[in-house]
Protein backbone atom coordinates (compact mmCIF):
# COMPACT_ATOMS: atom_id res chain seq x y z
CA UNK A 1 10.82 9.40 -10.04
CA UNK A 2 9.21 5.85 -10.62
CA UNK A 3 8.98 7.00 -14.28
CA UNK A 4 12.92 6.07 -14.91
CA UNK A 5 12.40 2.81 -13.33
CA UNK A 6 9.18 1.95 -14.99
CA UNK A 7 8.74 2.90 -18.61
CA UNK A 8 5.06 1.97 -18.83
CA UNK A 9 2.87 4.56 -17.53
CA UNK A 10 0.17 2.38 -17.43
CA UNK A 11 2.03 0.25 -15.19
CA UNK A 12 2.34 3.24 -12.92
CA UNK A 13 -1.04 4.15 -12.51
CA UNK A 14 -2.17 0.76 -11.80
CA UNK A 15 0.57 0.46 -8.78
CA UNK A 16 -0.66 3.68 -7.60
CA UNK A 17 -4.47 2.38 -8.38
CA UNK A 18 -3.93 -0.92 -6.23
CA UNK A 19 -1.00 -0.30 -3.96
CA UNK A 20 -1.51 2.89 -2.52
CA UNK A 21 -4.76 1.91 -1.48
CA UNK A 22 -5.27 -1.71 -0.73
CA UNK A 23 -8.54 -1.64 -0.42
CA UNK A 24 -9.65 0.07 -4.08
CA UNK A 25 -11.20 -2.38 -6.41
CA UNK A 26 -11.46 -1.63 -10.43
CA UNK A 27 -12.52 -3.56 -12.99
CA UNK A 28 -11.32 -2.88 -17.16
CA UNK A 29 -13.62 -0.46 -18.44
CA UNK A 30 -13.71 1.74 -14.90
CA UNK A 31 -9.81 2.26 -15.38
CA UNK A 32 -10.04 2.63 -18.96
CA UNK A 33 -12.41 6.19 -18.29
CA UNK A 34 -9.69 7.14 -15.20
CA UNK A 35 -6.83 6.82 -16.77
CA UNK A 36 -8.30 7.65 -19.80
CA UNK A 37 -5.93 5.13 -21.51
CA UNK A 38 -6.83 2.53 -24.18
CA UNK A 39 -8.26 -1.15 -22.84
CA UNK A 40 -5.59 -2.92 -24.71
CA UNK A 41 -2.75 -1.69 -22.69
CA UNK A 42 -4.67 -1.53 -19.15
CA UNK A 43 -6.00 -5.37 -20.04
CA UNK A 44 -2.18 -6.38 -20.69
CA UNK A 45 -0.93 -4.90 -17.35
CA UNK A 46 -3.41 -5.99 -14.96
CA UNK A 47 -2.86 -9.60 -16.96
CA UNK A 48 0.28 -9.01 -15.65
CA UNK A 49 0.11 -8.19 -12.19
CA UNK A 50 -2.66 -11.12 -11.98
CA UNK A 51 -0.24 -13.23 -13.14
CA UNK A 52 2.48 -12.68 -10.97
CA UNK A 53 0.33 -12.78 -8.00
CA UNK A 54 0.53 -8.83 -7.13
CA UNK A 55 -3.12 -8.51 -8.45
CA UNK A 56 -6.38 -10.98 -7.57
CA UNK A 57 -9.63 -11.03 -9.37
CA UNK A 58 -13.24 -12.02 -9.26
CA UNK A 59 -16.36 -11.78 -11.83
CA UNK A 60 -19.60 -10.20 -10.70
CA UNK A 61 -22.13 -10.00 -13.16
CA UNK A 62 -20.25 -9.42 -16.38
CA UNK A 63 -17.37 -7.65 -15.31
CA UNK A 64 -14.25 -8.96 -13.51
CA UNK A 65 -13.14 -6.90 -11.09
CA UNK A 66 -9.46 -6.58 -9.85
CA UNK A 67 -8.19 -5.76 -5.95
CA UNK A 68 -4.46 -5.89 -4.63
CA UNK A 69 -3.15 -9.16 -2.91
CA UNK A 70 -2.22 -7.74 0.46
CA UNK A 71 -1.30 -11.10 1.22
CA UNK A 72 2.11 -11.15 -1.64
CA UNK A 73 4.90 -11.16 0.31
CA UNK A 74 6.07 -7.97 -1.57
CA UNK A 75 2.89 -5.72 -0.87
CA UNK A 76 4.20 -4.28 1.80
CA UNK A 77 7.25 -3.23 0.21
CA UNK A 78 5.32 -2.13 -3.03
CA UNK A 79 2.88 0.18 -0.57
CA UNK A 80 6.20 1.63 0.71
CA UNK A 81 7.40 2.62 -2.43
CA UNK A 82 4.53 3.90 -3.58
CA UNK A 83 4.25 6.12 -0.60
CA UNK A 84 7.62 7.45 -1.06
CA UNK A 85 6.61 8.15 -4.67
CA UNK A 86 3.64 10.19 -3.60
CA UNK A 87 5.43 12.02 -0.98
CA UNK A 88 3.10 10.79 1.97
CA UNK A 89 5.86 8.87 3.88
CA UNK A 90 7.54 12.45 3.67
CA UNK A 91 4.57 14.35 4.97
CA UNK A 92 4.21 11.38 7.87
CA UNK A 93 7.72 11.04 9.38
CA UNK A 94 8.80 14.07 8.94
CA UNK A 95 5.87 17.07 9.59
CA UNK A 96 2.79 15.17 11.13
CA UNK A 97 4.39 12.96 14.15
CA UNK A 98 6.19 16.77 15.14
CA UNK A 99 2.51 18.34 15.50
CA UNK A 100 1.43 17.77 18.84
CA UNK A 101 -0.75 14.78 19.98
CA UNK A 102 -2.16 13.64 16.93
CA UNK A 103 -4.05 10.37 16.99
CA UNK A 104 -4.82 9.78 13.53
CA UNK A 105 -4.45 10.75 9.68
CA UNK A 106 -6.61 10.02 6.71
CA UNK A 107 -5.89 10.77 3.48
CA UNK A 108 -8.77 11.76 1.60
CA UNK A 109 -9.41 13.28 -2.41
CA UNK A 110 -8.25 11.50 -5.70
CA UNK A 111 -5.02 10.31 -4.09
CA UNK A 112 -6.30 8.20 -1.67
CA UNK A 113 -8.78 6.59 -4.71
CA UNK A 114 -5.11 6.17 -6.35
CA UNK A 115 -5.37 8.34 -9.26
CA UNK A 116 -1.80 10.23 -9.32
CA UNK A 117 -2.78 14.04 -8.01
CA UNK A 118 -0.28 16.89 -7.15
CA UNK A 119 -2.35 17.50 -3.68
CA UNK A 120 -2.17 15.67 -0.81
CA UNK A 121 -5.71 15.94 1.02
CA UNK A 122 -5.29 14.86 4.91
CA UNK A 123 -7.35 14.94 7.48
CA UNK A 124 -5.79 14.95 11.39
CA UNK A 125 -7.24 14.00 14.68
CA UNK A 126 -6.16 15.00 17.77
CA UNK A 127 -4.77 18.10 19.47
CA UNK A 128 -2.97 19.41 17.14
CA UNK A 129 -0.27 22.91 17.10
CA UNK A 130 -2.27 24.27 13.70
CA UNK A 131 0.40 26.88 14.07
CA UNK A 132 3.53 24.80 13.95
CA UNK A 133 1.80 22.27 11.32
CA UNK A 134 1.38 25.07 8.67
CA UNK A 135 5.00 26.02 8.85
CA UNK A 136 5.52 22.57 8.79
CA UNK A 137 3.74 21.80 5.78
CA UNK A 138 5.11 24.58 4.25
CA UNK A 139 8.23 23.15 4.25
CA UNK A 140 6.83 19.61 2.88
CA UNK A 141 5.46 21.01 0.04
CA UNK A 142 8.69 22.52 -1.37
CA UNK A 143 10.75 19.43 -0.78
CA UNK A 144 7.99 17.12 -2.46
CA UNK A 145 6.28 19.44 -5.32
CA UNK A 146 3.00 18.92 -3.85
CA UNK A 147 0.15 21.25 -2.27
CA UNK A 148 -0.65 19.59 0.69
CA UNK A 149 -3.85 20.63 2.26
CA UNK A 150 -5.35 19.15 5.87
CA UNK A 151 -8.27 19.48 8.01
CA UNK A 152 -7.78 19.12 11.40
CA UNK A 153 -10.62 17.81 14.29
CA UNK A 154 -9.81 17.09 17.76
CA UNK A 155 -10.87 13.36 19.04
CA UNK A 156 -14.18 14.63 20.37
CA UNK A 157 -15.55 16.50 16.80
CA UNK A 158 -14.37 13.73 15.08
CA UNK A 159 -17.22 11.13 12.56
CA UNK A 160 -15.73 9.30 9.84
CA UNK A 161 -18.93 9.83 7.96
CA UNK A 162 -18.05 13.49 7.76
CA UNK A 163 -15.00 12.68 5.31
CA UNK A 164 -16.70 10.17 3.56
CA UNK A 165 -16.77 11.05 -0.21
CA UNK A 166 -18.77 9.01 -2.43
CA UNK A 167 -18.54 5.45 -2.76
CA UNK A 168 -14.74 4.56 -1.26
CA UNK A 169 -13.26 5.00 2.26
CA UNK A 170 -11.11 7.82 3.18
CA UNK A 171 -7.54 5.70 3.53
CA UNK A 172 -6.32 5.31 7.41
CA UNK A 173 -2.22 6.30 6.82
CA UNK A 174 -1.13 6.56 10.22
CA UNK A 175 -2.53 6.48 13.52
CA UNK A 176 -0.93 6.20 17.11
């Protein structure tokens, strides 16, 4: 969808790197192995977004690392986009507020690290109909060509360290 709008796919998979999840942090030769892309063209577009503010940076050690500025007056609406892009404002307004009395969501898996990924790894808190949210989902995944897959704890089972994968937090998308 973003692809007609935005010719560089580069481009893309930085906004989906830095915008999706405001709290990732990259530096050059990092994105260079995940989008397995060539330095030259990742080096020009985070230039780019430094440049016109979307993007701030800092050096540590040798390396200068890059992180979203949440405080642009157009992140919001960039992390909006970008959601409806990915299909998660779909799966949010229009399966997971219908499920019962859900408290929060995470999104988890390569997604929520912002590399582009055709499943949508959630994980739910509260009392949730499991019953109603698989038909639910079911009917997500067809209108957003996506496998959507959740775990689902109740408030009292639930530790964030137990959907903690390696070095990045799982991504808070919605709670009440």
């Amino acid at each position: 969808m973003l692809e007609t709008l935005i010719s560089s796919k580069t481009r893309i998979k930085i906004l989906l790197k830095f915008f999706l999840n405001e709290h990732s942090v990259a530096y050059l030769r990092g994105l260079e192995e995940e989008f397995n892309e060539s330095t030259n063209s990742i080096r020009l577009e985070l230039n780019r977004f430094e440049k016109a503010g979307f993007l701030n940076s800092y050096a540590s050690g040798n390396k200068k690392y890059f992180k979203a500025n949440v405080k642009h007056p157009l992140f919001g609406e960039i992390n909006s986009i970008v959601k409806k892009m990915t299909g998660i404002d779909y799966v949010i307004d229009y399966t997971l507020k219908k499920i019962g009395n859900l408290e929060k969501v995470y999104l988890i898996g390569q997604l929520a690290n912002g590399i582009d990924n055709d499943v949508i790894d959630l994980v739910l808190i509260g009392d949730i109909n499991t019953a109603y949210l698989v038909e639910l989902i079911a009917k997500a995944e067809k209108k957003i060509n996506k496998k959507i897959k959740f775990i689902a704890y109740s408030l009292s089972e639930f530790k964030l360290a137990n959907i903690q994968q390696g070095q990045s937090p799982p991504l808070l998308i919605w709670h009440k």
